[in-house]
PDB file of N, CA and C in Angstrom:
ATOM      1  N   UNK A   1       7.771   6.051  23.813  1.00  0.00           N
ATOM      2  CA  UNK A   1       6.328   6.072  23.883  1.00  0.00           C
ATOM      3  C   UNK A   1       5.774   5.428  22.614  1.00  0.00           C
ATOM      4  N   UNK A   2       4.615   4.510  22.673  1.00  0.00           N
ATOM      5  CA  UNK A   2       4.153   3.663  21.549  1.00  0.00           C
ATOM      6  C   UNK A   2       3.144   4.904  20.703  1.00  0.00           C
ATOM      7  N   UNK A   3       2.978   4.573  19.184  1.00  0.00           N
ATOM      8  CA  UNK A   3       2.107   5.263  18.679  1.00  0.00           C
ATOM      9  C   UNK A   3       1.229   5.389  18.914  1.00  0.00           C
ATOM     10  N   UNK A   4       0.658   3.947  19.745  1.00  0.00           N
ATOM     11  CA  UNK A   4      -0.558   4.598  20.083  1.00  0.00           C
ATOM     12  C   UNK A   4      -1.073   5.858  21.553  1.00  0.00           C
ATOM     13  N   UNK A   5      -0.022   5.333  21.986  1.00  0.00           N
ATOM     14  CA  UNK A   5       0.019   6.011  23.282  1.00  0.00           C
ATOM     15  C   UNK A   5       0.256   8.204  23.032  1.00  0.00           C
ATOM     16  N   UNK A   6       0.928   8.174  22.087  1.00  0.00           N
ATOM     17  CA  UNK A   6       1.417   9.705  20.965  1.00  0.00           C
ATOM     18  C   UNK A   6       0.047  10.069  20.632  1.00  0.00           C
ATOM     19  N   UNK A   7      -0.857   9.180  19.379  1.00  0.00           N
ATOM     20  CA  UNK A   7      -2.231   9.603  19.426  1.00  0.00           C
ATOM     21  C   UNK A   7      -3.395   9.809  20.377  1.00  0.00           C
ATOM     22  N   UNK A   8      -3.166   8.956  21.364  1.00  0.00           N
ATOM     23  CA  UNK A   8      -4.409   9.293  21.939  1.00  0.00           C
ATOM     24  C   UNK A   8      -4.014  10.475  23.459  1.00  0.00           C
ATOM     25  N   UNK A   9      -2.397  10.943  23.425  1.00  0.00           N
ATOM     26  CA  UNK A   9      -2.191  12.366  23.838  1.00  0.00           C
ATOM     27  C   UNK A   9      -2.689  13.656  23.181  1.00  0.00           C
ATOM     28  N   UNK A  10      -2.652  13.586  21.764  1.00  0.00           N
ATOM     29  CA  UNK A  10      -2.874  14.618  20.811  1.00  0.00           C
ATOM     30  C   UNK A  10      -4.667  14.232  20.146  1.00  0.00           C
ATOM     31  N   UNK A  11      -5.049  12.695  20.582  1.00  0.00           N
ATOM     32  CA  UNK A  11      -6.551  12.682  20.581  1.00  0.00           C
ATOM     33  C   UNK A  11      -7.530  14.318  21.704  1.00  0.00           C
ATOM     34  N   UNK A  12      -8.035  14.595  20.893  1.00  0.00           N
ATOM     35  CA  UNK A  12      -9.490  15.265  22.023  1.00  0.00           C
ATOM     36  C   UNK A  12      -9.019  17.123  21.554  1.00  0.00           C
ATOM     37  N   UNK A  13      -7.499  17.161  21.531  1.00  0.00           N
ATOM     38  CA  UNK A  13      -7.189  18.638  21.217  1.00  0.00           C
ATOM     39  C   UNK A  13      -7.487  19.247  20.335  1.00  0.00           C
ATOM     40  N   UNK A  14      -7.271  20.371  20.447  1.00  0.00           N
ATOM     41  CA  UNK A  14      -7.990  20.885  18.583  1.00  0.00           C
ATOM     42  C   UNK A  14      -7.123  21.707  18.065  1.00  0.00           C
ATOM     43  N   UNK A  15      -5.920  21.958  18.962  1.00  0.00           N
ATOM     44  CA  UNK A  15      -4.755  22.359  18.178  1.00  0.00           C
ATOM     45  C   UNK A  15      -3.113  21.737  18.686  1.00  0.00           C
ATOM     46  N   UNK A  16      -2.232  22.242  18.088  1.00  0.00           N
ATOM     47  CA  UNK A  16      -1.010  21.398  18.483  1.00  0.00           C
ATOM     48  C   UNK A  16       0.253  22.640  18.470  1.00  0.00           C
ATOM     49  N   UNK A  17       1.249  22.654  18.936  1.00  0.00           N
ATOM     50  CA  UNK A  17       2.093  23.658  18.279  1.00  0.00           C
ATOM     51  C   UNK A  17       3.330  22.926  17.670  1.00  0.00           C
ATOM     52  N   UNK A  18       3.173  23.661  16.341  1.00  0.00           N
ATOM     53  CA  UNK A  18       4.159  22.806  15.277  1.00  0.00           C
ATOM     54  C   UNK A  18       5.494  23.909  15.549  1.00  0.00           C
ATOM     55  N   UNK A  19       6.528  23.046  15.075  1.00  0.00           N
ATOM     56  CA  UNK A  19       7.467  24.071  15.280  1.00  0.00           C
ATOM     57  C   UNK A  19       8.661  23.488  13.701  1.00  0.00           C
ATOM     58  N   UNK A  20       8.650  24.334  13.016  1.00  0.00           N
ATOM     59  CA  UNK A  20       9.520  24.342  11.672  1.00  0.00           C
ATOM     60  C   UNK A  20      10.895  25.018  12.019  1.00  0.00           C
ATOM     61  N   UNK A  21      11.919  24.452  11.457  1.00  0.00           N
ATOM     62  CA  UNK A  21      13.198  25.755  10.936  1.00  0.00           C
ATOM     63  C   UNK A  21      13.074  26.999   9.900  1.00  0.00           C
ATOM     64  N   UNK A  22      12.694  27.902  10.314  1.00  0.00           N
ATOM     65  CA  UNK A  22      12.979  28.888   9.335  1.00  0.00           C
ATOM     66  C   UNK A  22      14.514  28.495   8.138  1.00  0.00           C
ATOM     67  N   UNK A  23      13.405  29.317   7.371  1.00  0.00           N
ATOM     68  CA  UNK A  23      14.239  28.111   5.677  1.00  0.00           C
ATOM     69  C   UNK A  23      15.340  29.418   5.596  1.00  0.00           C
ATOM     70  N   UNK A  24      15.374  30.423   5.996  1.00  0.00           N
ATOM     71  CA  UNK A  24      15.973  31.675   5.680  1.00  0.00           C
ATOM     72  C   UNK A  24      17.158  31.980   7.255  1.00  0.00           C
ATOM     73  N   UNK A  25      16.291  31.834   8.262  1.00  0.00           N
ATOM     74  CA  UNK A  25      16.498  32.341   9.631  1.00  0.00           C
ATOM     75  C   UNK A  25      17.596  30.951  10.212  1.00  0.00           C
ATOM     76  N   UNK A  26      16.996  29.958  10.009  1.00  0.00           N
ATOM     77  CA  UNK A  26      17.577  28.679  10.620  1.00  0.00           C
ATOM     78  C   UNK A  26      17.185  28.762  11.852  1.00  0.00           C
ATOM     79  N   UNK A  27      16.234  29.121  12.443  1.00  0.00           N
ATOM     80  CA  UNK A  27      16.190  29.504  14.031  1.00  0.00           C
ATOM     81  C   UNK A  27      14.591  28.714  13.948  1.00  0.00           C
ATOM     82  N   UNK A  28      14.138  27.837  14.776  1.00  0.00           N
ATOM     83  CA  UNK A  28      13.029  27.195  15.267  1.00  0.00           C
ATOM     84  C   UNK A  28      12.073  28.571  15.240  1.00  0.00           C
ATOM     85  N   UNK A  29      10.688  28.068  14.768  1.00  0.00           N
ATOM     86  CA  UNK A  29       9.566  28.985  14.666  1.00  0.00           C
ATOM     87  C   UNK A  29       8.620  27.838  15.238  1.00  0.00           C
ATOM     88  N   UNK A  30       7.967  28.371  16.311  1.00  0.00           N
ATOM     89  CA  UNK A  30       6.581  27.772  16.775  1.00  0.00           C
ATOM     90  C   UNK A  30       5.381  28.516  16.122  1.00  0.00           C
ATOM     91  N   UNK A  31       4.314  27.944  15.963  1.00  0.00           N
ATOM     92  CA  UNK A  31       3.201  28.320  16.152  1.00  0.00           C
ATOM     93  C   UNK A  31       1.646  27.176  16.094  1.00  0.00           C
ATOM     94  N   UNK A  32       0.847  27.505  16.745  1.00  0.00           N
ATOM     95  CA  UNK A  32      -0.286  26.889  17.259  1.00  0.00           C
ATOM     96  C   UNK A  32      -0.958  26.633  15.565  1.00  0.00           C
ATOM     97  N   UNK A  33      -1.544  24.804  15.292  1.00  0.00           N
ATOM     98  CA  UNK A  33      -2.444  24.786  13.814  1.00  0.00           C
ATOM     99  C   UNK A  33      -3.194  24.019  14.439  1.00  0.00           C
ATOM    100  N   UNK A  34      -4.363  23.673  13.575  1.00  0.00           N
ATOM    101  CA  UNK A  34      -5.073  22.960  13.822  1.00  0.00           C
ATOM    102  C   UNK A  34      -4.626  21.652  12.748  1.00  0.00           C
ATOM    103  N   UNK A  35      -5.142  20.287  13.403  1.00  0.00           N
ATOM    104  CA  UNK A  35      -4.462  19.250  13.067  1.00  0.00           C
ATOM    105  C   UNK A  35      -5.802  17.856  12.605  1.00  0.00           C
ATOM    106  N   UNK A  36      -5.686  16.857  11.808  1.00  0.00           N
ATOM    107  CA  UNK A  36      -6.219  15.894  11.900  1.00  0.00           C
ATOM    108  C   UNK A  36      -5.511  14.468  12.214  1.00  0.00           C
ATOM    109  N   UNK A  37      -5.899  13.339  12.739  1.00  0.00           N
ATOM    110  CA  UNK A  37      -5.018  12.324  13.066  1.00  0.00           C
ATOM    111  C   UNK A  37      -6.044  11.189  11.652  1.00  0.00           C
ATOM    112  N   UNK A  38      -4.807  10.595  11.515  1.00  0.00           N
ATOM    113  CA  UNK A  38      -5.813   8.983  10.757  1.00  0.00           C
ATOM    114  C   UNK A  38      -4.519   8.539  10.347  1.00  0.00           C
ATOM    115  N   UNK A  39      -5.303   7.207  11.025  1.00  0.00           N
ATOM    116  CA  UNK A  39      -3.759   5.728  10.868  1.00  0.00           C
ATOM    117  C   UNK A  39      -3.051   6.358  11.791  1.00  0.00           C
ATOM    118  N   UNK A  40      -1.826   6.134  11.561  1.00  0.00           N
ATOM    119  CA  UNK A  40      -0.481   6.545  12.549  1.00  0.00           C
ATOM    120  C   UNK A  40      -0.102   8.124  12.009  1.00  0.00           C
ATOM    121  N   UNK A  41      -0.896   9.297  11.311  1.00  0.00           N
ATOM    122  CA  UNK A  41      -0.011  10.192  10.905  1.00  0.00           C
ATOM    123  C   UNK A  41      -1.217  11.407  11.635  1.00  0.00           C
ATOM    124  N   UNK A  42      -0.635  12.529  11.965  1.00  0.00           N
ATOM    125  CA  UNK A  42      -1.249  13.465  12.128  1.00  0.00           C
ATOM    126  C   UNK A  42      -1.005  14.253  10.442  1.00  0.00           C
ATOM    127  N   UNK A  43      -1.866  15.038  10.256  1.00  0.00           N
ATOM    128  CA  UNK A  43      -1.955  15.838   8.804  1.00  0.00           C
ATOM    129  C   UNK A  43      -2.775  17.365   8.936  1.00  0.00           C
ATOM    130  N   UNK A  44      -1.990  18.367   8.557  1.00  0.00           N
ATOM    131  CA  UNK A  44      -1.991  19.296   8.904  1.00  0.00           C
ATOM    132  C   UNK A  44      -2.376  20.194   7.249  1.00  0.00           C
ATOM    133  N   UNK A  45      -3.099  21.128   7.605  1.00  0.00           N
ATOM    134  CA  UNK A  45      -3.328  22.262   6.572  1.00  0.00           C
ATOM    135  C   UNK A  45      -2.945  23.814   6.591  1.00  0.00           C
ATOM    136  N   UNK A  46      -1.770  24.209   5.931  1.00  0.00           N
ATOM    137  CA  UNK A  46      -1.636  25.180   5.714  1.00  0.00           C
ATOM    138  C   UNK A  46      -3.114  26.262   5.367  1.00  0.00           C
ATOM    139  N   UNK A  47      -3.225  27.374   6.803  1.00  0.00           N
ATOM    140  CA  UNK A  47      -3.800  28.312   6.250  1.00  0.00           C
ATOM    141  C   UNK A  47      -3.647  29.164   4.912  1.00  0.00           C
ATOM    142  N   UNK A  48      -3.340  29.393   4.022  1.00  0.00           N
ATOM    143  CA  UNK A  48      -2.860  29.957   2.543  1.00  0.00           C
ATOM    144  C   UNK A  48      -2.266  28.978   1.986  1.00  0.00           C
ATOM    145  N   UNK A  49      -2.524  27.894   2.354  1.00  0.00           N
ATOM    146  CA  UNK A  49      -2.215  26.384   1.148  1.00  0.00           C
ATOM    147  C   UNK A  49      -0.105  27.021   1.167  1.00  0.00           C
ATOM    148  N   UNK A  50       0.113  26.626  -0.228  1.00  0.00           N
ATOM    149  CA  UNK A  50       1.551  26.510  -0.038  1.00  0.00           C
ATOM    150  C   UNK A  50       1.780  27.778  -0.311  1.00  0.00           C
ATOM    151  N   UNK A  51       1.277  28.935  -0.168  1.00  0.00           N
ATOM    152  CA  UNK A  51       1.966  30.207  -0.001  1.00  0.00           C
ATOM    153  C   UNK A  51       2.381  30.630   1.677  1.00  0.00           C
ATOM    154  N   UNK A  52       1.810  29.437   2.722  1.00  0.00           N
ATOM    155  CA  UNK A  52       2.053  29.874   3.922  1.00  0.00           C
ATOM    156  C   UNK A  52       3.629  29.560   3.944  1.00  0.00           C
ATOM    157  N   UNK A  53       4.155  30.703   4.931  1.00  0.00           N
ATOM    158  CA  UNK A  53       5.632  30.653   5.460  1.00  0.00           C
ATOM    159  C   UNK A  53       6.047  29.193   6.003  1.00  0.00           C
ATOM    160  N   UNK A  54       5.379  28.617   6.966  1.00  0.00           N
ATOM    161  CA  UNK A  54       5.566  27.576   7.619  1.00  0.00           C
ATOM    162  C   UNK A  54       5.448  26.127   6.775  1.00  0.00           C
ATOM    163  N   UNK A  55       4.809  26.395   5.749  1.00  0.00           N
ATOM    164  CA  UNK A  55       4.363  25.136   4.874  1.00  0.00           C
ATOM    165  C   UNK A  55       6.351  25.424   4.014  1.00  0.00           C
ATOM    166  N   UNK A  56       6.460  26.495   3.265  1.00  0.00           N
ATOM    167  CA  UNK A  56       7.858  26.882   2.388  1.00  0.00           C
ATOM    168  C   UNK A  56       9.031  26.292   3.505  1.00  0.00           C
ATOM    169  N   UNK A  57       8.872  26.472   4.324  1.00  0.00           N
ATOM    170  CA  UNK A  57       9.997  26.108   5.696  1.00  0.00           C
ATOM    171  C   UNK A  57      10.180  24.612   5.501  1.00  0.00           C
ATOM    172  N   UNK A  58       8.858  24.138   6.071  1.00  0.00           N
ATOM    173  CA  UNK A  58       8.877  22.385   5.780  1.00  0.00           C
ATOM    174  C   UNK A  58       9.644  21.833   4.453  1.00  0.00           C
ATOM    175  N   UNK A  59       9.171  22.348   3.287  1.00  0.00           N
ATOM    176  CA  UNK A  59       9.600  22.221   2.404  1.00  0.00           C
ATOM    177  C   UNK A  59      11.292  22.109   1.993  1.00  0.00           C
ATOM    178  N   UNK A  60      11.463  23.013   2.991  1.00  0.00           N
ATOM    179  CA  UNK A  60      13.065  23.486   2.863  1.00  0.00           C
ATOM    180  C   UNK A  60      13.950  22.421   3.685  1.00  0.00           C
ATOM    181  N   UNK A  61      12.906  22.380   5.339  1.00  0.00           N
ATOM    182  CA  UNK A  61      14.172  21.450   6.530  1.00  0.00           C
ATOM    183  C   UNK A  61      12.869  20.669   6.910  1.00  0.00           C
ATOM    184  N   UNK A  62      12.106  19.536   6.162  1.00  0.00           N
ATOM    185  CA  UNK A  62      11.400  18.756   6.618  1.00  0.00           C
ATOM    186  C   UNK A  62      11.176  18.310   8.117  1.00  0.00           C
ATOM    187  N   UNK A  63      12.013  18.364   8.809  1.00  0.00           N
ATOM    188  CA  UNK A  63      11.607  17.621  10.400  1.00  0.00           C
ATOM    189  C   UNK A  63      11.227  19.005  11.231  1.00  0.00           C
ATOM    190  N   UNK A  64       9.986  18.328  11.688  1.00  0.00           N
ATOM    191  CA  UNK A  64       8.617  19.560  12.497  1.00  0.00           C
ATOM    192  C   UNK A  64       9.048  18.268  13.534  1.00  0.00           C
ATOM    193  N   UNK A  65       8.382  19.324  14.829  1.00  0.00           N
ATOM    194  CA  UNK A  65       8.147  19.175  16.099  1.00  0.00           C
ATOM    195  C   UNK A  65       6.894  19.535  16.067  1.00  0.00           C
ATOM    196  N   UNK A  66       5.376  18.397  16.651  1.00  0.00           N
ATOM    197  CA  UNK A  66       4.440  18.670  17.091  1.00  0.00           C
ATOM    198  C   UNK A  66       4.359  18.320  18.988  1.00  0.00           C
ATOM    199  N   UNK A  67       3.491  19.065  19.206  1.00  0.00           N
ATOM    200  CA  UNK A  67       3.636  19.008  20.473  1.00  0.00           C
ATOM    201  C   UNK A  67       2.174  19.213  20.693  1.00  0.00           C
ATOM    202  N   UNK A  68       1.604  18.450  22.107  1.00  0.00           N
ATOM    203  CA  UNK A  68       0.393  19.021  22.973  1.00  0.00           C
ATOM    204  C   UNK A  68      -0.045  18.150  23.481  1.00  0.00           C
ATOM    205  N   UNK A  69      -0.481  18.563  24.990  1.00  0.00           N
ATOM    206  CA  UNK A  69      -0.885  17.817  25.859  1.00  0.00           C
ATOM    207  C   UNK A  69       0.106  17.371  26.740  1.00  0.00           C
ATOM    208  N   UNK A  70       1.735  17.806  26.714  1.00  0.00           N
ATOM    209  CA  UNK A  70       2.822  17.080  27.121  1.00  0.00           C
ATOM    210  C   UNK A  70       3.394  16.049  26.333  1.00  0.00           C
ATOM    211  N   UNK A  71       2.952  16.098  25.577  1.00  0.00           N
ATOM    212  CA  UNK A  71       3.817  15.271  24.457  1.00  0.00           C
ATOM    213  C   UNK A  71       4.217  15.758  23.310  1.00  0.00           C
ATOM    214  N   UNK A  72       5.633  15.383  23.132  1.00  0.00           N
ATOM    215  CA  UNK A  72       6.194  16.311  21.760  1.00  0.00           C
ATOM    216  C   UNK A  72       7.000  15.015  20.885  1.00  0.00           C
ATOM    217  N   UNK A  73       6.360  15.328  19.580  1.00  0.00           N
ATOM    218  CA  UNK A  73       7.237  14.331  18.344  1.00  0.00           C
ATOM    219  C   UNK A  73       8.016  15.195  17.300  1.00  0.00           C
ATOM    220  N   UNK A  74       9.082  14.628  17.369  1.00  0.00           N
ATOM    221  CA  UNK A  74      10.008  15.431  16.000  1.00  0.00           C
ATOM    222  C   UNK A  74      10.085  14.186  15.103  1.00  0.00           C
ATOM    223  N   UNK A  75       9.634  14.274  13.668  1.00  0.00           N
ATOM    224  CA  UNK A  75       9.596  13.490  12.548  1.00  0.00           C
ATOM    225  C   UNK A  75       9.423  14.305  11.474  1.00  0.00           C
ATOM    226  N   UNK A  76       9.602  13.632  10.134  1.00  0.00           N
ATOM    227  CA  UNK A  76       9.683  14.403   8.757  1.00  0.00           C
ATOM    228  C   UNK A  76       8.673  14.750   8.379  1.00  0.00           C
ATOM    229  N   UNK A  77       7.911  16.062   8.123  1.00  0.00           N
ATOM    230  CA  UNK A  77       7.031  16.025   7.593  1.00  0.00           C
ATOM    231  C   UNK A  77       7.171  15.559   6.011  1.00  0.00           C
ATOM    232  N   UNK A  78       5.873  15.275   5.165  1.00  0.00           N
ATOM    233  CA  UNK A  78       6.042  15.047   3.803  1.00  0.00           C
ATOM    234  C   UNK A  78       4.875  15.929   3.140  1.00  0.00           C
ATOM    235  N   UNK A  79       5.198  16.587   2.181  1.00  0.00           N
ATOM    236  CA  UNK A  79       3.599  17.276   1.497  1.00  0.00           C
ATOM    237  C   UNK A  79       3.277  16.724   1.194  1.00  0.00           C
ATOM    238  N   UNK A  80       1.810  17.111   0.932  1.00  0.00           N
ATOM    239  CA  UNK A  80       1.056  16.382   0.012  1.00  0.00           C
ATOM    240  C   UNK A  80       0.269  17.298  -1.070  1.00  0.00           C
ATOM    241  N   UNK A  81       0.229  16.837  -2.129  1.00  0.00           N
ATOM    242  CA  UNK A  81       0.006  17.780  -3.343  1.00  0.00           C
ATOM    243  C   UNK A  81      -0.584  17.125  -4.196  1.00  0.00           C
ATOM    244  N   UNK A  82      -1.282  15.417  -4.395  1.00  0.00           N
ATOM    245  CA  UNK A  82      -1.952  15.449  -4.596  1.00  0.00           C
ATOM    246  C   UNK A  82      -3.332  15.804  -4.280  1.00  0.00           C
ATOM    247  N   UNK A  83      -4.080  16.329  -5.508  1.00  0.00           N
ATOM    248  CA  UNK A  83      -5.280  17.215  -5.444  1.00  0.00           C
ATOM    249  C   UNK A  83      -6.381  15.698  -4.406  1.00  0.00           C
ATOM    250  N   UNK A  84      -6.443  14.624  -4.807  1.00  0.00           N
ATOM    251  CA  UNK A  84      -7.045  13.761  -4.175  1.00  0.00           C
ATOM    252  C   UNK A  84      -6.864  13.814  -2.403  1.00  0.00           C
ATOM    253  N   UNK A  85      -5.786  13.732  -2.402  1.00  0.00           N
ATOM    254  CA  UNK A  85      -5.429  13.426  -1.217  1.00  0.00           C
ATOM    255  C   UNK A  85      -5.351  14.576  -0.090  1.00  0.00           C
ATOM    256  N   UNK A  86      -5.595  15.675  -0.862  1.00  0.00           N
ATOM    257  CA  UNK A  86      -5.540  17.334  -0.749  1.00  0.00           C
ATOM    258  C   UNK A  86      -7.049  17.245   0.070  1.00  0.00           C
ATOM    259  N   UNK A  87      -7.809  16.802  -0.520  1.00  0.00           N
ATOM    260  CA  UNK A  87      -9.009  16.858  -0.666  1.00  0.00           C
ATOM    261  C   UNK A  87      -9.660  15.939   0.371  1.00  0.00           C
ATOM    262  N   UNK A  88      -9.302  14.796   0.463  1.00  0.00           N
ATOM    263  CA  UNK A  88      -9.575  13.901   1.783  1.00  0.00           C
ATOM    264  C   UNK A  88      -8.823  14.600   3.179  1.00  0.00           C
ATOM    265  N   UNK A  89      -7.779  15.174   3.079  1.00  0.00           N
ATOM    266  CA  UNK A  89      -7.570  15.607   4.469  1.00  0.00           C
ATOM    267  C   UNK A  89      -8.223  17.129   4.584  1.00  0.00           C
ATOM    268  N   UNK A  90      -8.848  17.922   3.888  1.00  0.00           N
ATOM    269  CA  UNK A  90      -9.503  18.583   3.938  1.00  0.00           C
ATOM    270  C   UNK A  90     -10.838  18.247   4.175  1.00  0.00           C
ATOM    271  N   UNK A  91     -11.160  17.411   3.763  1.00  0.00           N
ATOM    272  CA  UNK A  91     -12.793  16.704   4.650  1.00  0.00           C
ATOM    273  C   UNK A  91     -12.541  16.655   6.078  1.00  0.00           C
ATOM    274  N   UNK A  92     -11.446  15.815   6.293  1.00  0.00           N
ATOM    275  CA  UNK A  92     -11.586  15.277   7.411  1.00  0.00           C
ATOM    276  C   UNK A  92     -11.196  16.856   8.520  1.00  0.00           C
ATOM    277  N   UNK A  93     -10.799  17.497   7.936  1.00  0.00           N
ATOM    278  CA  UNK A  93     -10.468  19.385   8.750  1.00  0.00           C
ATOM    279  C   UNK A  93     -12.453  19.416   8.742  1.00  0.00           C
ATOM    280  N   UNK A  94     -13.204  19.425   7.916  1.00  0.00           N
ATOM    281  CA  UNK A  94     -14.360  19.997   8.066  1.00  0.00           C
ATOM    282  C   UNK A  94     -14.864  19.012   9.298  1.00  0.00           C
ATOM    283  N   UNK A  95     -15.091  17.484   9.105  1.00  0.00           N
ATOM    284  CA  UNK A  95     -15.475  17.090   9.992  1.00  0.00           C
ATOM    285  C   UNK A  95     -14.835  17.191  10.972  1.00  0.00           C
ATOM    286  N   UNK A  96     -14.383  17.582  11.698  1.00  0.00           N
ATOM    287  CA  UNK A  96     -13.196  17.825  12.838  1.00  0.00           C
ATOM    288  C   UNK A  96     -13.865  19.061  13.063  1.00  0.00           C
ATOM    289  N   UNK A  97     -13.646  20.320  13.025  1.00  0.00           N
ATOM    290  CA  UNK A  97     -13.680  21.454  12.770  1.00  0.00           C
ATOM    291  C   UNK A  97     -15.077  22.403  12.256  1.00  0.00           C
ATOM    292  N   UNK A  98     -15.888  21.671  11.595  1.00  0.00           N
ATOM    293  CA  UNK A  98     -17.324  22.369  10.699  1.00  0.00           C
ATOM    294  C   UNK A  98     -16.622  22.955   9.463  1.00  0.00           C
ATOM    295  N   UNK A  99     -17.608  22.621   8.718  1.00  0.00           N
ATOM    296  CA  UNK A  99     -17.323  23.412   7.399  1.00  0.00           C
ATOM    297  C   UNK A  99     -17.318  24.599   6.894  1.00  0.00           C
ATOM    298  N   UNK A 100     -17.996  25.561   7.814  1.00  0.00           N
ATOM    299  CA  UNK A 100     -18.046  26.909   8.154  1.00  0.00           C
ATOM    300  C   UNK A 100     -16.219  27.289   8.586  1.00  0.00           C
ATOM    301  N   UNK A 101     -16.221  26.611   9.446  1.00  0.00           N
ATOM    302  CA  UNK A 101     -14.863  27.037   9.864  1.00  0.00           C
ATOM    303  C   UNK A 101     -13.807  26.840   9.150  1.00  0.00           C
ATOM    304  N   UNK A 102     -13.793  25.663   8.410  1.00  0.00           N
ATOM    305  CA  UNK A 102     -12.427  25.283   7.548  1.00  0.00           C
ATOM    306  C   UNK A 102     -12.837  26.483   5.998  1.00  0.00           C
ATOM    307  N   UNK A 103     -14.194  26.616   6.037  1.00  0.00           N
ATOM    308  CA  UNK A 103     -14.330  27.145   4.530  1.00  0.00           C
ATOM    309  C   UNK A 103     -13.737  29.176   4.936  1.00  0.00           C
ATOM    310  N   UNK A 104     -14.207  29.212   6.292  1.00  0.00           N
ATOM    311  CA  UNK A 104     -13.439  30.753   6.275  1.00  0.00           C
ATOM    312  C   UNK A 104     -12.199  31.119   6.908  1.00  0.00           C
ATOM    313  N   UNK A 105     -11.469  30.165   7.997  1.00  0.00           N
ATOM    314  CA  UNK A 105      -9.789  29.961   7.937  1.00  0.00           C
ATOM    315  C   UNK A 105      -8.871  29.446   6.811  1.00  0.00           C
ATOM    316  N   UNK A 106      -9.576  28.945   5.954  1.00  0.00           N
ATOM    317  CA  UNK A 106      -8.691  28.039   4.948  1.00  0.00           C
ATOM    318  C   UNK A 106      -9.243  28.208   3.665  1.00  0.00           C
ATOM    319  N   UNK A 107      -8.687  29.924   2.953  1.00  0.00           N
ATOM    320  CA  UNK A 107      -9.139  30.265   2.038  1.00  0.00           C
ATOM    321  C   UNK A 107      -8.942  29.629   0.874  1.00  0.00           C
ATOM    322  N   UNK A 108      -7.329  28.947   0.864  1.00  0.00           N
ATOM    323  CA  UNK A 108      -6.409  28.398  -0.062  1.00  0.00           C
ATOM    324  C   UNK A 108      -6.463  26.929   0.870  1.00  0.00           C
ATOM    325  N   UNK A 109      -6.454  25.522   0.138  1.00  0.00           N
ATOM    326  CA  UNK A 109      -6.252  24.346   0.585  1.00  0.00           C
ATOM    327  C   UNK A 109      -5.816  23.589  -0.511  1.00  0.00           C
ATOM    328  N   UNK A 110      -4.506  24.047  -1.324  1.00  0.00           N
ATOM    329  CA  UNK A 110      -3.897  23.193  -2.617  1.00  0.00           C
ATOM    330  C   UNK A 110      -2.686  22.020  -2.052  1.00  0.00           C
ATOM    331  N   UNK A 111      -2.967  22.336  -0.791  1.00  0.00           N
ATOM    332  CA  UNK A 111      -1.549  21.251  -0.248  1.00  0.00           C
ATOM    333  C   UNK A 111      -2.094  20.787   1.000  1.00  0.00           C
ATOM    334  N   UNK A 112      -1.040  19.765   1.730  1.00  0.00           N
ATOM    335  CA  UNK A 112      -1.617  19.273   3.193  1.00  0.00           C
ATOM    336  C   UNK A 112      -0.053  19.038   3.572  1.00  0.00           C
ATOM    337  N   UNK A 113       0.358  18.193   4.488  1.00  0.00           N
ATOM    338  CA  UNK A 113       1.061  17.617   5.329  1.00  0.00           C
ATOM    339  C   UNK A 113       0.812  16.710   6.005  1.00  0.00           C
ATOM    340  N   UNK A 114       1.734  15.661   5.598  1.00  0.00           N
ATOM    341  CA  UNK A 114       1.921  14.450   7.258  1.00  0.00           C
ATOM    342  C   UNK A 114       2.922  13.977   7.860  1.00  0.00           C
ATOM    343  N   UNK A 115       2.373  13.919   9.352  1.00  0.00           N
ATOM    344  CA  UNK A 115       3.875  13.710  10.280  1.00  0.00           C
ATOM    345  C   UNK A 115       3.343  12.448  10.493  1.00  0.00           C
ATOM    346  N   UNK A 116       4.225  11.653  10.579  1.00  0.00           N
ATOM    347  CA  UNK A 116       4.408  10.169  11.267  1.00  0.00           C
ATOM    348  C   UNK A 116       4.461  10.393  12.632  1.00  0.00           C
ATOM    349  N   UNK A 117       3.694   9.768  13.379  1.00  0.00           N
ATOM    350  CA  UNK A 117       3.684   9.638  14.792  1.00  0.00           C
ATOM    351  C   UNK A 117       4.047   8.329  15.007  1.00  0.00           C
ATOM    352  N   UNK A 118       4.506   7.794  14.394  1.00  0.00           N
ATOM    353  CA  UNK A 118       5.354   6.803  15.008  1.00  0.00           C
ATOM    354  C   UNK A 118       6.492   5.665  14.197  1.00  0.00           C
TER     355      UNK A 118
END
């Protein structure tokens, strides 16, 4: 499937289910995030920034499975930790999302994530 064809499956949704290796368990963990797309990468925000479980996981066995809509990609995630860049994919969560909403799900936002979709 072409990248573009990956984005505009996961275009219109407002969430995805990511699925990490437990860094401890080794056993696949799903759960439902909310996501932004730009360029070829989807980019994702840890609810509790890098104290979330699922963000420490990535960290540990980089390749996530996103999925939705019938379409599922397994690729590496990469953090992101610059504060700049922290900060632009956190805009783009408000515009996506409202700023109300990202400012009271996303108490902590010191990190992000991106998966290559293609």
């Amino acid at each position: 499937m072409s990248t573009e064809a990956v984005m505009a499956a996961f275009d219109g949704q407002q969430e995805i289910e990511l699925t990490v290796t437990g860094r401890r368990s080794g056993r696949q963990i799903s759960r439902p995030v909310w996501f932004v797309q730009e360029e070829q990468s989807m980019f994702l925000v840890p609810v509790t920034g890098s104290d979330s479980h699922w963000y420490k996981n990535v960290r540990q066995t980089p390749m996530v499975q996103v999925a939705a809509n019938g379409t599922s990609v397994s690729a590496p995630a990469t953090p992101i930790t610059e504060p700049d860049q922290v900060d632009h994919v956190v805009a783009m969560f408000r515009d996506k999302y409202g700023a109300d909403q990202v400012a009271s799900y996303y108490p902590k936002h010191d990190v992000a994530v991106q998966v290559p979709l293609g």
